[in-house]
N, C-alpha and C. Protein backbone atom coordinates (compact mmCIF):
# COMPACT_ATOMS: atom_id res chain seq x y z
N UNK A 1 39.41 10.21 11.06
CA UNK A 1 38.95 9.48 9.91
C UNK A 1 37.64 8.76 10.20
N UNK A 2 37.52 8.66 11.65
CA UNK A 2 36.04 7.45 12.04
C UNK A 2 35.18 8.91 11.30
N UNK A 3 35.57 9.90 11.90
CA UNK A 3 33.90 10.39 11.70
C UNK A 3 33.43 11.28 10.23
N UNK A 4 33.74 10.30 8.99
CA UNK A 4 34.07 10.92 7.87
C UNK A 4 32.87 10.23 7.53
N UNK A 5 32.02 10.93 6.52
CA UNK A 5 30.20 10.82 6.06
C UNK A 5 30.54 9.50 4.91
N UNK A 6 30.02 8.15 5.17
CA UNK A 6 29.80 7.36 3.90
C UNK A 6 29.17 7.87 2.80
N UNK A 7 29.16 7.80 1.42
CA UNK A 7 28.33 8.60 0.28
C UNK A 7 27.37 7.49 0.17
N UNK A 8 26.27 8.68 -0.35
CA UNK A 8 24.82 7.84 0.31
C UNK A 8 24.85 6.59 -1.06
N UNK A 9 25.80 6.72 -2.14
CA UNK A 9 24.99 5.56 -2.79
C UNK A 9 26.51 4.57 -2.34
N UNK A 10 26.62 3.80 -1.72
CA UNK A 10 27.31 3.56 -0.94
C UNK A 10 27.28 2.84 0.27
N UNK A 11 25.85 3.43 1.05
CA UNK A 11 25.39 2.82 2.33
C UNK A 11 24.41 2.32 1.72
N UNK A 12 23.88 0.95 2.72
CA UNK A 12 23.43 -0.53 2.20
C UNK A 12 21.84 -0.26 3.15
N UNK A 13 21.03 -0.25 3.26
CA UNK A 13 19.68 -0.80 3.98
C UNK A 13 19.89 -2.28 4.02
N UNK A 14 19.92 -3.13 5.08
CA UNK A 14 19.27 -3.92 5.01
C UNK A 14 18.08 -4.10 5.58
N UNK A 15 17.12 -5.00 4.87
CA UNK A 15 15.47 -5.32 5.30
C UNK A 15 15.52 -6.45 5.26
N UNK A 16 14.86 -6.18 6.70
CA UNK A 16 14.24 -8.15 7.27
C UNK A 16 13.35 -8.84 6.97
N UNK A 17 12.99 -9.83 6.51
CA UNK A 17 11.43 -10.13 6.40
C UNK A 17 11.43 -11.61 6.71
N UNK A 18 10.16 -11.23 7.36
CA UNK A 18 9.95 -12.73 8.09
C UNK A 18 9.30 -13.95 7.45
N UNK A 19 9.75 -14.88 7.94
CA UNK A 19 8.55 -15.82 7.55
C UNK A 19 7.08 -15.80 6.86
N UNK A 20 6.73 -15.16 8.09
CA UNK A 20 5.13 -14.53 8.43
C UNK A 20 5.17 -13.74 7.74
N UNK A 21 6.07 -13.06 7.19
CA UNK A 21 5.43 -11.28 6.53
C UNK A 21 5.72 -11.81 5.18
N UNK A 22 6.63 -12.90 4.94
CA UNK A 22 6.71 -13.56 3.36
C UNK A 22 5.54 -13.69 2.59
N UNK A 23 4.65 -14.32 4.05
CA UNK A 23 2.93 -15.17 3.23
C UNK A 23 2.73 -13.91 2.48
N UNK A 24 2.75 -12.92 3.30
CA UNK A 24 1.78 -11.52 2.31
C UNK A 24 0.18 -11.93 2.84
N UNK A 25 -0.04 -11.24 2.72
CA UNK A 25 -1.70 -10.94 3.04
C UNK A 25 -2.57 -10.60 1.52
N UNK A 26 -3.67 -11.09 1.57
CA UNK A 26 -4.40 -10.72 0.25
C UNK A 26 -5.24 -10.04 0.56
N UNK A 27 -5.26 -8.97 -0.23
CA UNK A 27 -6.44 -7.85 -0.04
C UNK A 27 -7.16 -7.44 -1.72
N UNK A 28 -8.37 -7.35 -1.72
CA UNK A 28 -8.86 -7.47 -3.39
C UNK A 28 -9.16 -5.68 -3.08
N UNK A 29 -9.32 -4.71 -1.88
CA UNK A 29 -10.29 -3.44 -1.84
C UNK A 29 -9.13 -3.00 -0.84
N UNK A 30 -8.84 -1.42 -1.12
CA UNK A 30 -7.87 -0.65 -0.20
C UNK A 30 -8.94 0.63 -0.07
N UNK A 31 -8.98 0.84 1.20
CA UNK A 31 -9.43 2.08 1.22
C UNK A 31 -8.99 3.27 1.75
N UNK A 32 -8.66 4.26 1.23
CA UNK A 32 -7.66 5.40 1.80
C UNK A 32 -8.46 6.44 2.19
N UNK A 33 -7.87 6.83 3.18
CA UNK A 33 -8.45 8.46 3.93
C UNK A 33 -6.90 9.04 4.46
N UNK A 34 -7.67 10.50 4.33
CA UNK A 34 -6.30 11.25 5.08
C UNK A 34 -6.54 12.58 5.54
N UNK A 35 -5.61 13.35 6.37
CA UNK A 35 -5.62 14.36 7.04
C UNK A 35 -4.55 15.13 6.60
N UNK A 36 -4.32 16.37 7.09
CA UNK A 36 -3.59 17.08 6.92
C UNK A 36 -2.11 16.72 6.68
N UNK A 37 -1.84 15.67 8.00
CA UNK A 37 -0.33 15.08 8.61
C UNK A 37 0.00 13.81 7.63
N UNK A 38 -1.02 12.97 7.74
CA UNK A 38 -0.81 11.21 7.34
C UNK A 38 -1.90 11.08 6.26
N UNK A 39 -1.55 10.09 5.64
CA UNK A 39 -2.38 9.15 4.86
C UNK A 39 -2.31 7.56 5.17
N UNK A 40 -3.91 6.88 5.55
CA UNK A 40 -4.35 5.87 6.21
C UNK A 40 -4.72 5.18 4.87
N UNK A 41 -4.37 3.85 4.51
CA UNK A 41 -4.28 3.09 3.58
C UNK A 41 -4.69 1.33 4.79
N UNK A 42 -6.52 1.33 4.42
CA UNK A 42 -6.65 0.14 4.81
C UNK A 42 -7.00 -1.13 3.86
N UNK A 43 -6.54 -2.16 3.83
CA UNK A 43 -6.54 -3.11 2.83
C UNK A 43 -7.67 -4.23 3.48
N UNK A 44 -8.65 -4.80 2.78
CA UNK A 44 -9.53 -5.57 2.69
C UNK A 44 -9.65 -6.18 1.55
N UNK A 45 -10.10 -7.67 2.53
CA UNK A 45 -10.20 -8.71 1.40
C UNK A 45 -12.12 -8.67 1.62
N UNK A 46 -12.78 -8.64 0.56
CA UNK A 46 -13.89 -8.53 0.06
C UNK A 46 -13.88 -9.92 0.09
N UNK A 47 -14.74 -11.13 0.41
CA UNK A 47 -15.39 -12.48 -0.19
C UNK A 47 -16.75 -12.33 -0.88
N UNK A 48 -16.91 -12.78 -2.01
CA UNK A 48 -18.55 -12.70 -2.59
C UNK A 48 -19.72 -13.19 -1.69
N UNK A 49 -20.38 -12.51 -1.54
CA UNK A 49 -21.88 -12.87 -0.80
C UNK A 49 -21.56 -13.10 0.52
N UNK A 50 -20.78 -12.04 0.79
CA UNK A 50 -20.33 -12.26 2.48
C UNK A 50 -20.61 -10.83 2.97
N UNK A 51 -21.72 -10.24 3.86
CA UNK A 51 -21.77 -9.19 4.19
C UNK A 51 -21.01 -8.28 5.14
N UNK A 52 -20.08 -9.15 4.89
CA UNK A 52 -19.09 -8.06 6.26
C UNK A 52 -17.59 -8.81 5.90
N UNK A 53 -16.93 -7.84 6.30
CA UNK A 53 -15.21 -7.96 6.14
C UNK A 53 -14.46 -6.98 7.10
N UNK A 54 -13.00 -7.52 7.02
CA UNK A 54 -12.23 -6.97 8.16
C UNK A 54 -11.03 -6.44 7.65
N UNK A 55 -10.40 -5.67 7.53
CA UNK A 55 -9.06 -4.63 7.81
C UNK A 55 -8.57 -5.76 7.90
N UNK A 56 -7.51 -6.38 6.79
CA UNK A 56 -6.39 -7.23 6.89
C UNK A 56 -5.13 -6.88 7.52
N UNK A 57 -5.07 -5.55 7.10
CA UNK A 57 -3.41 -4.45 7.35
C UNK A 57 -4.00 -3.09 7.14
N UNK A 58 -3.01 -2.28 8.19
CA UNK A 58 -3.04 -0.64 7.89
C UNK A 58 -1.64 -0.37 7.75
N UNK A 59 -1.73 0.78 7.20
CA UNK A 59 -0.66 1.30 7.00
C UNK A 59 -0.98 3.03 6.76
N UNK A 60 0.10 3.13 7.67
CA UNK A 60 -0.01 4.52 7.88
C UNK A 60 1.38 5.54 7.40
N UNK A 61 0.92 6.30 6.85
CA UNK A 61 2.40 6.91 6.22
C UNK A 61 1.98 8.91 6.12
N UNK A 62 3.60 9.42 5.87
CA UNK A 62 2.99 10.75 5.86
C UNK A 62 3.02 11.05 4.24
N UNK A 63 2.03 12.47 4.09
CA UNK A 63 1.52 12.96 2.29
C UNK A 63 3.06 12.51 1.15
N UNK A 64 4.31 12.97 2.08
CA UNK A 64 5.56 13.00 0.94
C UNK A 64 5.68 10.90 0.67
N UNK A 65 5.28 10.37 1.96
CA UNK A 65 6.05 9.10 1.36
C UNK A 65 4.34 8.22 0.43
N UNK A 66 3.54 8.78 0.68
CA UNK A 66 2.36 8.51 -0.31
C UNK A 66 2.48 8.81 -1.46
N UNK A 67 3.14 9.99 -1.99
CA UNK A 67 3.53 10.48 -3.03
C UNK A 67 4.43 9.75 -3.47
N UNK A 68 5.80 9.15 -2.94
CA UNK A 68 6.60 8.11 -3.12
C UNK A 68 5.79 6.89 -3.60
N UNK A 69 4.95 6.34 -2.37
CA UNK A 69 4.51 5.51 -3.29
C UNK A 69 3.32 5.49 -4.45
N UNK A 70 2.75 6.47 -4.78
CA UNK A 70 2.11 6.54 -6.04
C UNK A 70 3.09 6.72 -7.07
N UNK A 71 4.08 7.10 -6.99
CA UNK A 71 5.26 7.19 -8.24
C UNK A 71 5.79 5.97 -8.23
N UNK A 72 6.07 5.24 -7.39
CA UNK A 72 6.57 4.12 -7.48
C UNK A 72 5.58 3.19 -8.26
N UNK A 73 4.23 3.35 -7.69
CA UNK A 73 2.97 2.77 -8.18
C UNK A 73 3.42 2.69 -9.78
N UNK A 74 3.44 3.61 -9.56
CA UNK A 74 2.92 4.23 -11.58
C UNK A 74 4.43 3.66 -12.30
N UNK A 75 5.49 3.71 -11.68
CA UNK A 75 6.37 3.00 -12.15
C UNK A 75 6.61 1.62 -12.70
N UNK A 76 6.14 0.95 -11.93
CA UNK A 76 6.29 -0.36 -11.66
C UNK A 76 4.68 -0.97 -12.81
N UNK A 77 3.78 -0.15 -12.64
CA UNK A 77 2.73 -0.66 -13.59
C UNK A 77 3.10 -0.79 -14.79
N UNK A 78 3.90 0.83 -15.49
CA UNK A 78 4.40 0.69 -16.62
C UNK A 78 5.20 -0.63 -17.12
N UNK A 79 6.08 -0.81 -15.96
CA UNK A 79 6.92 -2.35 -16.02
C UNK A 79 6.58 -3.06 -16.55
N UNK A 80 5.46 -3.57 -15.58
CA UNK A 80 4.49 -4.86 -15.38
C UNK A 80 3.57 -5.05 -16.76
N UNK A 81 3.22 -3.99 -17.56
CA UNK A 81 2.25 -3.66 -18.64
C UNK A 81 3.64 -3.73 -19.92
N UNK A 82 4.86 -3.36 -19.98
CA UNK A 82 5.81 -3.62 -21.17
C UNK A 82 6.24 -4.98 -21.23
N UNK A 83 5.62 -5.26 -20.43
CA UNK A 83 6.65 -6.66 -20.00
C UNK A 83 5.10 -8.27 -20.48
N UNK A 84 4.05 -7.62 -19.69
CA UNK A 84 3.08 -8.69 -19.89
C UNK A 84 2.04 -8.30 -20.84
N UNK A 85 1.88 -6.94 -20.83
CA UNK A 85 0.88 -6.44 -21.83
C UNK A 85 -0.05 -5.42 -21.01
N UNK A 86 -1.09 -5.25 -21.59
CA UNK A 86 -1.84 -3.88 -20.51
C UNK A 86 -2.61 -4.78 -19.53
N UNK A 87 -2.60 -3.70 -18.52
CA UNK A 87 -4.17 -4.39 -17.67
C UNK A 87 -5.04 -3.87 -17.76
N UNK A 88 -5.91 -4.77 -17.67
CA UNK A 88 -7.30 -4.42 -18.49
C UNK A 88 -8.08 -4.04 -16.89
N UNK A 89 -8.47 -2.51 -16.97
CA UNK A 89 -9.63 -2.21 -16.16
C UNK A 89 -10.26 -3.16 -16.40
N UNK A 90 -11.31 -3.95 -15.28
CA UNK A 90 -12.18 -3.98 -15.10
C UNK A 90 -13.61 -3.12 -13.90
N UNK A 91 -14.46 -3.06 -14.33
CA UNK A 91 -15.55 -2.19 -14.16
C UNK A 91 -15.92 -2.98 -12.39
N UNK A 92 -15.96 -2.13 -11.60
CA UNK A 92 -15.61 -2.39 -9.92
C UNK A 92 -17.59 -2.63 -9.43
N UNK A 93 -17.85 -3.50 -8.71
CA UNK A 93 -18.71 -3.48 -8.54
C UNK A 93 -19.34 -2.69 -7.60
N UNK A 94 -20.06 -1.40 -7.62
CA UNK A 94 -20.48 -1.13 -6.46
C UNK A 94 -20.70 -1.51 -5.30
N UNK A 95 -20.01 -1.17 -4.45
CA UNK A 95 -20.24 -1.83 -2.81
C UNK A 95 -20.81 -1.19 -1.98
N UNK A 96 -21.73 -1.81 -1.32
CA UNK A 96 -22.36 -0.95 -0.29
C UNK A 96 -22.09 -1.29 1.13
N UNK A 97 -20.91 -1.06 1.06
CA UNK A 97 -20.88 -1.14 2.88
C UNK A 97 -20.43 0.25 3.53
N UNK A 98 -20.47 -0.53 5.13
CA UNK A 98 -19.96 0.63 5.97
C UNK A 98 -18.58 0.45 6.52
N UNK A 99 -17.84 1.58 6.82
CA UNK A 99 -16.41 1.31 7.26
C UNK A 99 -16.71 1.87 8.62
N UNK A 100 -16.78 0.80 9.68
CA UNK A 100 -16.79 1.48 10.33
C UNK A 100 -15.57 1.32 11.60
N UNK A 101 -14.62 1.88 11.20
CA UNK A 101 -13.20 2.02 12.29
C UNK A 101 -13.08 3.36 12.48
N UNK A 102 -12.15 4.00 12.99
CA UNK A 102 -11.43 5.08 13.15
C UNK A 102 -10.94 5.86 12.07
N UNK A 103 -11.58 6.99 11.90
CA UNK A 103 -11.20 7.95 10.91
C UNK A 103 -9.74 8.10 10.48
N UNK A 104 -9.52 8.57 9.72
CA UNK A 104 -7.73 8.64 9.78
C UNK A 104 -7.35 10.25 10.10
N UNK A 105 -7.35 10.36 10.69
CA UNK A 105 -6.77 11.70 10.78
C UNK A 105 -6.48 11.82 12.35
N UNK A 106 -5.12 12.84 12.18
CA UNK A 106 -4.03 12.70 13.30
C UNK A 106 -4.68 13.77 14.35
């Protein structure tokens, strides 16, 4: 009987979160690259009239769970937009910088 399969809606995840990972990090600019294997998702906080900025967080994931989260994305906007109203594009200011870290690709 031990070695009988729990049904998956049934078994529980729990997730930890810390203190520290509560604050959250603010990022206003994400910039994504990818390769064959992964997709590299780096988040930056932009300050006005500040010529340089730094990679707050990476995150690295493979094409299927990117796809996860763009559906989730698109989910949760709809939410957020029935619930408060639309969000209004606004028009992104051209930026001219350089990224210069490590390519993403595996």
């Amino acid at each position: 009987m031990a070695d009988q399969q729990i049904p998956a809606e049934q078994q529980q995840l729990n997730i930890e979160l810390t203190e520290e990972m509560a604050d959250g990090t603010y990022a206003n600019l994400a910039i994504i690259t990818h390769s064959f294997a992964e997709f590299v998702i780096d988040y930056v906080n932009v300050m006005p009239n500040m010529p340089k900025a730094k990679v707050k967080s990476r995150v690295v994931m493979t094409p299927q769970h990117a796809k996860r989260l763009m559906k989730a994305l698109i989910e949760n906007v709809k939410r957020f937009e029935a619930q408060y109203g639309v969000i209004k594009d606004q028009e992104a200011p051209a930026l001219p910088f350089a990224f210069n870290g490590p390519a993403g690709q595996a």
